[in-house]
Protein backbone atom coordinates (compact mmCIF):
# COMPACT_ATOMS: atom_id res chain seq x y z
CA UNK A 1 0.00 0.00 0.00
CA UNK A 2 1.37 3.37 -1.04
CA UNK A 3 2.09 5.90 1.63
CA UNK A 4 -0.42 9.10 0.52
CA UNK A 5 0.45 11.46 3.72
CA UNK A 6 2.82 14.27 2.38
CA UNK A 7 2.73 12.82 -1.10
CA UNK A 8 2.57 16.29 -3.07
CA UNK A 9 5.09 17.84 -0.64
CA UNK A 10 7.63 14.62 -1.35
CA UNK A 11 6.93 14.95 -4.81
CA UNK A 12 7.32 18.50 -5.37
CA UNK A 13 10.66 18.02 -3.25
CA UNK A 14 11.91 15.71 -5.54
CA UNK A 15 11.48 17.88 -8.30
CA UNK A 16 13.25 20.80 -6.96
CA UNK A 17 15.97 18.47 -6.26
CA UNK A 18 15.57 19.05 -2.37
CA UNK A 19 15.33 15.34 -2.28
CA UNK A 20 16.21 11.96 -4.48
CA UNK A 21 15.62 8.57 -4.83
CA UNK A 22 17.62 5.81 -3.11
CA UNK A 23 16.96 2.17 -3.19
CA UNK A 24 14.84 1.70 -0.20
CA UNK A 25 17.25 0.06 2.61
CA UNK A 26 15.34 -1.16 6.09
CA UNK A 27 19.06 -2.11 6.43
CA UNK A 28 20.57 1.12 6.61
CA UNK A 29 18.21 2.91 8.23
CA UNK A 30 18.29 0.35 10.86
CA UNK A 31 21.88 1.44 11.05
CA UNK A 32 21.48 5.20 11.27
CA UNK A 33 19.01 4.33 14.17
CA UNK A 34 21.47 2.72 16.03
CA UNK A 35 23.73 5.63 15.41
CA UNK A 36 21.04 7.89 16.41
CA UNK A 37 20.69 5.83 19.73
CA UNK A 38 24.82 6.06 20.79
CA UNK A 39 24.63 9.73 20.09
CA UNK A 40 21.74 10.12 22.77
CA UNK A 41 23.65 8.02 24.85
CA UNK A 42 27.08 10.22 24.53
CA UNK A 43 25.02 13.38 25.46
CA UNK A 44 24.10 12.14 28.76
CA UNK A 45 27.77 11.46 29.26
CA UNK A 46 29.20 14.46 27.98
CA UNK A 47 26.61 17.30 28.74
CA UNK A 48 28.11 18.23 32.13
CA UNK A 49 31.64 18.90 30.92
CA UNK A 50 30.58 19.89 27.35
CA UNK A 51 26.88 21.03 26.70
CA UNK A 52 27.90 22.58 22.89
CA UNK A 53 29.13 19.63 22.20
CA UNK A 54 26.18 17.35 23.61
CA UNK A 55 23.89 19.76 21.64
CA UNK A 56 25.22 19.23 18.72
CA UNK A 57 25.30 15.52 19.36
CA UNK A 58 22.18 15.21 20.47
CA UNK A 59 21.17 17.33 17.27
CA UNK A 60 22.93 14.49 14.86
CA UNK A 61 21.30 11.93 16.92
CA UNK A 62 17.34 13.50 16.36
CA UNK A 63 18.31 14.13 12.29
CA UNK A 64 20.19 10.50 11.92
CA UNK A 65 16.67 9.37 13.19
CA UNK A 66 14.85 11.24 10.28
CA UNK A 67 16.89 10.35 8.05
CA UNK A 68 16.22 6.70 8.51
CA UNK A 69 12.39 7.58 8.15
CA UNK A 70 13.51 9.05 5.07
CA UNK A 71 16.20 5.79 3.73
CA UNK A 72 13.52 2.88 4.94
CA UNK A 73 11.03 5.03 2.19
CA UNK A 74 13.83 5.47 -0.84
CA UNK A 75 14.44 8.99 0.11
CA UNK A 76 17.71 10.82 0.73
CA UNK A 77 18.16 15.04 1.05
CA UNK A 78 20.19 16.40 -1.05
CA UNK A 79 23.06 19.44 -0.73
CA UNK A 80 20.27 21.65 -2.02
CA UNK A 81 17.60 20.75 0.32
CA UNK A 82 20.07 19.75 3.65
CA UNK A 83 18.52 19.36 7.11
CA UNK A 84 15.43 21.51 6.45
CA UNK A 85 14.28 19.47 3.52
CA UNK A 86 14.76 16.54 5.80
CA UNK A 87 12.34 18.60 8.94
CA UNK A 88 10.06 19.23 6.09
CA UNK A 89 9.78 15.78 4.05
CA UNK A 90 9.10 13.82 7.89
CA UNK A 91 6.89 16.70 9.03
CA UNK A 92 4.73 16.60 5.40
CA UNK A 93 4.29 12.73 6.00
CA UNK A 94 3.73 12.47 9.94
CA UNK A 95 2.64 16.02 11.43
CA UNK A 96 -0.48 14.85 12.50
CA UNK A 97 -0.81 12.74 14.01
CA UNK A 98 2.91 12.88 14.84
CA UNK A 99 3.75 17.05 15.05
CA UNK A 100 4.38 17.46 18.57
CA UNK A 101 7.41 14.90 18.60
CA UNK A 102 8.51 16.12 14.76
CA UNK A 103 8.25 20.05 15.22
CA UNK A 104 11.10 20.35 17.91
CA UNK A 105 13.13 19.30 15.42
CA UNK A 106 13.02 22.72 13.52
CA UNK A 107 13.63 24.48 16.72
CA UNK A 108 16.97 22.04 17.29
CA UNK A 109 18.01 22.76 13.83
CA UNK A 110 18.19 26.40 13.74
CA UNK A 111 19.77 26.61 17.62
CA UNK A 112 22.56 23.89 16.73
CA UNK A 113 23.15 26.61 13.63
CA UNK A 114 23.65 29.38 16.28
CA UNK A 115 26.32 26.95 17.69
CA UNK A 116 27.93 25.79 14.49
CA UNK A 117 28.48 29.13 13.05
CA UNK A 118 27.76 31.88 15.98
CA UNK A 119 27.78 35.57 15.54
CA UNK A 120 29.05 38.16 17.74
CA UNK A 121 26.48 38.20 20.96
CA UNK A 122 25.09 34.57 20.13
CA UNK A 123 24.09 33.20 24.20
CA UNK A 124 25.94 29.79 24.47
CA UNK A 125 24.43 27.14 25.84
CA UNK A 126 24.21 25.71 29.12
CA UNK A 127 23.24 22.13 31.03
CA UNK A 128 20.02 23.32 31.58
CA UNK A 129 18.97 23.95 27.75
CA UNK A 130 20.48 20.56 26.65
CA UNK A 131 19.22 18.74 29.43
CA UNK A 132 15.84 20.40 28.75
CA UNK A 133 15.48 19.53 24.98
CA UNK A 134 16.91 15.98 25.74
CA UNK A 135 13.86 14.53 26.08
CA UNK A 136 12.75 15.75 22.48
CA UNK A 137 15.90 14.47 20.94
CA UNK A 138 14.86 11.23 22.82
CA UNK A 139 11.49 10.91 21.37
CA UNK A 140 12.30 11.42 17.85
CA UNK A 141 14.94 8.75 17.84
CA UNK A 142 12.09 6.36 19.66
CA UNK A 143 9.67 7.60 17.39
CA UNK A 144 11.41 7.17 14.23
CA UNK A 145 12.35 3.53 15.32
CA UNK A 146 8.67 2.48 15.84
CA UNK A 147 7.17 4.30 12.44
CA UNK A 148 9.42 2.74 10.10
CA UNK A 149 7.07 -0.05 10.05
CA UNK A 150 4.38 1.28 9.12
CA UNK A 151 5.21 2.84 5.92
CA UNK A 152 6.56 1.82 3.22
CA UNK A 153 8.80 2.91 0.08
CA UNK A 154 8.15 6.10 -1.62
């Protein structure tokens, strides 16, 4: 059965090159899963003595986990459409029933920018933030585990 959720938003994706076609691979996303896991297990070991770091971490950990949403269905971002086409391609498909575990996502994204490339004045980040949003990072790496079944290639 095809997957219809998002389907004119994947579409249109792939034909502004934001996304492409890869052989669909349960495999490999299986893989990026269990990458996504270590990472959220590193944070909690790191945060205290490096919170940029963890964030940034725990950041890969959250978009390895889309990703493999993405690689289960035959889907890949490209250079051109980076880690927001990835936000929007799982959000299109998922948000609802899903949003409230997807849209922190976005929110990650554009604060583990601020960290990658700060300007003058950018606030660093503390224990407290990372600590706070670890429980989102958590979800989407538990979420993305559990949906993969349930849909299949693009």
């Amino acid at each position: 059965m095809r997957w219809e959720k998002g389907r004119a938003t994947i579409e249109r994706m792939l034909e502004d090159g934001e996304l492409e076609r890869v052989p669909p691979s349960r495999t490999h996303a299986d893989e990026l899963i269990a990458q996504a896991r270590m990472h959220r297990e590193s944070v909690e070991k790191i945060v205290d003595v490096d919170p940029v770091g963890a964030y940034q971490i725990g950041y890969d950990a959250a978009r390895k986990a889309l990703v493999a949403i993405l690689e289960n269905e035959g889907l890949r971002p490209t250079s051109a459409g980076g880690h927001v086409a990835v936000y929007e391609a799982v959000r299109a498909q998922l948000d609802p029933p899903l949003g409230n575990v997807i849209r922190p996502f976005n929110r990650m994204r554009r604060r583990r920018n601020e960290l990658e490339y700060p300007a003058p004045g950018t606030p660093t980040i503390d224990v407290t933030e990372v600590t706070e949003t670890l429980e989102e990072m958590r979800e989407i790496v538990s979420t993305a585990g559990k949906v993969m079944d349930q849909m299949d290639p693009f």
